[in-house]
PDB file of N, CA and C in Angstrom:
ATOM      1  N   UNK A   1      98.945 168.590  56.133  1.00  0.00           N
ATOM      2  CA  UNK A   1      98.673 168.279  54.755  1.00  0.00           C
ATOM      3  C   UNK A   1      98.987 166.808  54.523  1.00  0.00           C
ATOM      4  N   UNK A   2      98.182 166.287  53.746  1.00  0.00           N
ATOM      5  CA  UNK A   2      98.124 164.826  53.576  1.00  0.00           C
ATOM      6  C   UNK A   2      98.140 164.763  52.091  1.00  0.00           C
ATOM      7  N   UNK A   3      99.213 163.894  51.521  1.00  0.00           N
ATOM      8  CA  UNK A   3      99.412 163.268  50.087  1.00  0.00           C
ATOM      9  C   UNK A   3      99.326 162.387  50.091  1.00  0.00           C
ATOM     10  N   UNK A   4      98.316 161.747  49.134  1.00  0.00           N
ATOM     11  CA  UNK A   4      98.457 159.749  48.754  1.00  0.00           C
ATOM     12  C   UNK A   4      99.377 159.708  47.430  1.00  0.00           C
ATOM     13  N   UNK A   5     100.426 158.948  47.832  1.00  0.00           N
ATOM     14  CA  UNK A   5     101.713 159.130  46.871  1.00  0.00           C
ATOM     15  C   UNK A   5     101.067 157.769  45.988  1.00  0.00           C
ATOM     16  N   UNK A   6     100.670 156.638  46.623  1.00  0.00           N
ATOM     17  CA  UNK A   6      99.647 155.159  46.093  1.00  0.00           C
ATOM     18  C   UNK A   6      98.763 154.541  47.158  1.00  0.00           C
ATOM     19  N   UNK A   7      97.960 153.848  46.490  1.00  0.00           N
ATOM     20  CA  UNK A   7      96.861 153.329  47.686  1.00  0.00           C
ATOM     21  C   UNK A   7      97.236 153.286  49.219  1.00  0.00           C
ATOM     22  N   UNK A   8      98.695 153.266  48.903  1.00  0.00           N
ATOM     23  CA  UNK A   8      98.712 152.359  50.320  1.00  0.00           C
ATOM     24  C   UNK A   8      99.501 153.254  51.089  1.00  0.00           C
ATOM     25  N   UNK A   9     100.398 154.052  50.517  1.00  0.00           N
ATOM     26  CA  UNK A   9     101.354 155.186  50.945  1.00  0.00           C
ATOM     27  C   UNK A   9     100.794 156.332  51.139  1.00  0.00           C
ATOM     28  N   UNK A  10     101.123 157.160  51.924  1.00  0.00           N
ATOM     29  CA  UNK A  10     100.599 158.478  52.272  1.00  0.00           C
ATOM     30  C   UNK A  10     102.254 159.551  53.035  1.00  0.00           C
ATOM     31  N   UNK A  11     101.893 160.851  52.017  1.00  0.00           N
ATOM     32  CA  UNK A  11     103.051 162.024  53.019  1.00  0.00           C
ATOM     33  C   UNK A  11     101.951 162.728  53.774  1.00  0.00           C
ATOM     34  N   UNK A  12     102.743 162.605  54.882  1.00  0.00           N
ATOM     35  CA  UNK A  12     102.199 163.686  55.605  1.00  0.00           C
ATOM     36  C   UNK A  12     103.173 164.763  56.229  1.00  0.00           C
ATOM     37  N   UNK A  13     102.799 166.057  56.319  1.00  0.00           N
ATOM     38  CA  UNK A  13     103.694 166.942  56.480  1.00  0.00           C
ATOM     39  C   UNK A  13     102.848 168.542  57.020  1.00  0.00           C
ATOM     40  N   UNK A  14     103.944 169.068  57.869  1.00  0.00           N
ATOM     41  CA  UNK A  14     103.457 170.401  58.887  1.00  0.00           C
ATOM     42  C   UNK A  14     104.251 171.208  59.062  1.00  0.00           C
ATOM     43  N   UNK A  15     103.996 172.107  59.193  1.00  0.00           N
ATOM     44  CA  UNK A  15     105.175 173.224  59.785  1.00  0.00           C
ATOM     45  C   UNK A  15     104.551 174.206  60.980  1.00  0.00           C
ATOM     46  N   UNK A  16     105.217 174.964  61.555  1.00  0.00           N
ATOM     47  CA  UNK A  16     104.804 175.729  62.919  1.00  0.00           C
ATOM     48  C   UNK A  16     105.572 176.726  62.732  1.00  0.00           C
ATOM     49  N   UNK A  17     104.798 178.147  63.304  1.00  0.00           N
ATOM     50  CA  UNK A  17     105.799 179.516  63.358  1.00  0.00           C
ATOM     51  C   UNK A  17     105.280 179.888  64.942  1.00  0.00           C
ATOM     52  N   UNK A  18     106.311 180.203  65.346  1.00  0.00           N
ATOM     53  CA  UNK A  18     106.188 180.253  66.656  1.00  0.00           C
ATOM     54  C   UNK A  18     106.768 181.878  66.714  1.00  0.00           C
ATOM     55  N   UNK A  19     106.138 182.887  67.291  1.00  0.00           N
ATOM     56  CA  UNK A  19     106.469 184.221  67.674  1.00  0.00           C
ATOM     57  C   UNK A  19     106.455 184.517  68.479  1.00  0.00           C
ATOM     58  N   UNK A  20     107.496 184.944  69.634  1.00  0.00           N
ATOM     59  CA  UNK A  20     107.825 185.344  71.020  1.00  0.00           C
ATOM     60  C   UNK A  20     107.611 186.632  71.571  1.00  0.00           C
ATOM     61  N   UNK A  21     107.888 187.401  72.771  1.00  0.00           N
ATOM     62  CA  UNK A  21     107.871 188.551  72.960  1.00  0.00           C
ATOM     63  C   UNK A  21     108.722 189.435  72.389  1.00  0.00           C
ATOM     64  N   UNK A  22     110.075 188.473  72.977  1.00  0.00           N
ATOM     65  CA  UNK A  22     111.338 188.974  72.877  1.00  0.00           C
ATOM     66  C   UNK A  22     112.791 188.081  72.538  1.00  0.00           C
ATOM     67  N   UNK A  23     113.507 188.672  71.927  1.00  0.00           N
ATOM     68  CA  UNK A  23     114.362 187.014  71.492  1.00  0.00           C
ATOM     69  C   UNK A  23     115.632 186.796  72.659  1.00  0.00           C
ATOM     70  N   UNK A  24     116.683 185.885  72.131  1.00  0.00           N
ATOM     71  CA  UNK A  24     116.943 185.835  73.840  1.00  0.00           C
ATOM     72  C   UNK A  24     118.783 185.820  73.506  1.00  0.00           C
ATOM     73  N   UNK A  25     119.468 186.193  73.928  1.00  0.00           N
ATOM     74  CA  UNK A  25     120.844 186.608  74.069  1.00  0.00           C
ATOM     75  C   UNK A  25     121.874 186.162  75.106  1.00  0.00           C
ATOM     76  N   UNK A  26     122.782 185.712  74.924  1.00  0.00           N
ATOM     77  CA  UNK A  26     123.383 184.760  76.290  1.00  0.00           C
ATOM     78  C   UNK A  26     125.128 185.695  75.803  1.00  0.00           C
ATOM     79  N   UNK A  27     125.444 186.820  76.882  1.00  0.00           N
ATOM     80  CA  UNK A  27     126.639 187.051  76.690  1.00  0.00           C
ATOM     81  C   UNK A  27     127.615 186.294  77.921  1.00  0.00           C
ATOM     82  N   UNK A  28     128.644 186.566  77.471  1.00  0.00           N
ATOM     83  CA  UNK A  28     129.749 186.468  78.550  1.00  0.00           C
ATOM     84  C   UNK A  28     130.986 187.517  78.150  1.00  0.00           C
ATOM     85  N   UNK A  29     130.593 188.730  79.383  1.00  0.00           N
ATOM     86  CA  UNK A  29     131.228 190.158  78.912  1.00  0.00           C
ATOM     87  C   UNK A  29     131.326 190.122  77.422  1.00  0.00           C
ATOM     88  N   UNK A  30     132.072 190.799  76.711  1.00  0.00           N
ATOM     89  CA  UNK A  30     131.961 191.519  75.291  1.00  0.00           C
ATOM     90  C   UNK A  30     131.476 190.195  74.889  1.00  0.00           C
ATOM     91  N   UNK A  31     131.817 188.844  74.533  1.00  0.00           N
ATOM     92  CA  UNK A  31     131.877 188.293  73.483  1.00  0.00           C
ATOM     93  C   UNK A  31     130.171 187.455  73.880  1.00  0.00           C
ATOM     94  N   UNK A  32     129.800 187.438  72.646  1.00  0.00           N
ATOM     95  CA  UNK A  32     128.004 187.014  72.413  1.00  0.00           C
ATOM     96  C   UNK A  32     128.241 185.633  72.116  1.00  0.00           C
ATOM     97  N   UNK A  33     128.031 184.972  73.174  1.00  0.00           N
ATOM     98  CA  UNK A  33     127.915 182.951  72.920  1.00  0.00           C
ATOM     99  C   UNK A  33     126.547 182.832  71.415  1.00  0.00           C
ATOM    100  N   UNK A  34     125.450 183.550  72.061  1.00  0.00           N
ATOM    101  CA  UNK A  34     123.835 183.190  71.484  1.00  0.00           C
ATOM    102  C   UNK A  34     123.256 183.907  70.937  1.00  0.00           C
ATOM    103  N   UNK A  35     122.633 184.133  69.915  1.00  0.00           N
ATOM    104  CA  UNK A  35     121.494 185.380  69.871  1.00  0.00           C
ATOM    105  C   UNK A  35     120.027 184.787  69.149  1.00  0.00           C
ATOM    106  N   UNK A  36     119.331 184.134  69.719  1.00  0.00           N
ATOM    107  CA  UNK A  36     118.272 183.948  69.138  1.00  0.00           C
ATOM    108  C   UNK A  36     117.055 184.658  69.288  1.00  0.00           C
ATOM    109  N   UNK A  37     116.571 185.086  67.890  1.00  0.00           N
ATOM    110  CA  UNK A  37     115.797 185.685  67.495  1.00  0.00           C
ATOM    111  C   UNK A  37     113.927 185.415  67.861  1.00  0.00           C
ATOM    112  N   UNK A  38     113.220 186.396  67.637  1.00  0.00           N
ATOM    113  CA  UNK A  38     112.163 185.940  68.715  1.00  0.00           C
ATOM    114  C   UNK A  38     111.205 185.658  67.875  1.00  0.00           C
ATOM    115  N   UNK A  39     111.695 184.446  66.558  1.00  0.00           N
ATOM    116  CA  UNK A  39     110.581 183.591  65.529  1.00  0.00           C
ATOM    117  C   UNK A  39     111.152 182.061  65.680  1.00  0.00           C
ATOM    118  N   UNK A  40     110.437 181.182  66.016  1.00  0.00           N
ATOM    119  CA  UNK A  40     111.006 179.983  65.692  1.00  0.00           C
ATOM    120  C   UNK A  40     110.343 179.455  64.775  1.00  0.00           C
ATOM    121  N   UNK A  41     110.949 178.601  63.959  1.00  0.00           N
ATOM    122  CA  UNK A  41     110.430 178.027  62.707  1.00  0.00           C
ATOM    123  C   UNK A  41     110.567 176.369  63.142  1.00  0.00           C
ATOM    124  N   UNK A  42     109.224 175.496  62.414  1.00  0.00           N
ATOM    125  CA  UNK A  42     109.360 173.911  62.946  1.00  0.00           C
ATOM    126  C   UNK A  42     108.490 173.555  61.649  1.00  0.00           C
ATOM    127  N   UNK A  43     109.379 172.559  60.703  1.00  0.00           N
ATOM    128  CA  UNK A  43     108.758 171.255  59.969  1.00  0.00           C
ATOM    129  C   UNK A  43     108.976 170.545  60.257  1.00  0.00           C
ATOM    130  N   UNK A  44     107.772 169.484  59.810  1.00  0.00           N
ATOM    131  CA  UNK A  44     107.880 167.692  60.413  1.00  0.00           C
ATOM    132  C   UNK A  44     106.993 167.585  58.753  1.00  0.00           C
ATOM    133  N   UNK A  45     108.443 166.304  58.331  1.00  0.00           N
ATOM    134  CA  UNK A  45     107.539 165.319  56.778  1.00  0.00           C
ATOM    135  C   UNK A  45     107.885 164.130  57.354  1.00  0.00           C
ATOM    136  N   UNK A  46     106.331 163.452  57.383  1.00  0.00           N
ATOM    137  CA  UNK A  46     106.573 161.751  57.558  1.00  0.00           C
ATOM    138  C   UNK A  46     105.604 161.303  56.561  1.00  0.00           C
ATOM    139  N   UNK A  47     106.145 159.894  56.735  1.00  0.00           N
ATOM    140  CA  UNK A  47     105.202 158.700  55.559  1.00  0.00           C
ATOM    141  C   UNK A  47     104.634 157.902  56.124  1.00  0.00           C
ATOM    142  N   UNK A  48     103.707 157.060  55.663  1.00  0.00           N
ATOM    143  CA  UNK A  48     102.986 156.126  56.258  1.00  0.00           C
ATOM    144  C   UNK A  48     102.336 154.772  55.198  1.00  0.00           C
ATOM    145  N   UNK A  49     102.415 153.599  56.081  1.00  0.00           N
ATOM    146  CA  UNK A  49     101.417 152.843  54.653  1.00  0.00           C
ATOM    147  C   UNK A  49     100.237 152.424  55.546  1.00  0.00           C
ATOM    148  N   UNK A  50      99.237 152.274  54.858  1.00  0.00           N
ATOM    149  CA  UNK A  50      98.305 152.443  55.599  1.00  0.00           C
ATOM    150  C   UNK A  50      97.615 150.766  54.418  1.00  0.00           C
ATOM    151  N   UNK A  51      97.151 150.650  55.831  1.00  0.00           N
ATOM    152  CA  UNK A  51      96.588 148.807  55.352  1.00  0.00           C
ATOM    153  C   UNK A  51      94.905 148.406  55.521  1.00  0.00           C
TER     154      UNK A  51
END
């Protein structure tokens, strides 16, 4: 998605969903270091001036 904030400025901005098989778990005996879940989520907002 692209916004002209003024002539010369612009946002630009994205996001990503990322869905896995399976999510992923890192023990060491009983106690759980990790547990990530099997969605990842990703935004990116940048600006720009454009000439």
């Amino acid at each position: 998605m692209k916004v002209r904030v003024t002539e010369s400025f612009a946002l630009h901005a994205a996001a990503d969903v990322l869905g896995l098989s399976s999510g992923v778990k890192v023990a060491v005996g009983p106690r759980v270091l990790s547990d990530q879940p099997p969605v990842m989520l990703g935004v990116q907002i940048g600006g720009g001036w454009e000439f």
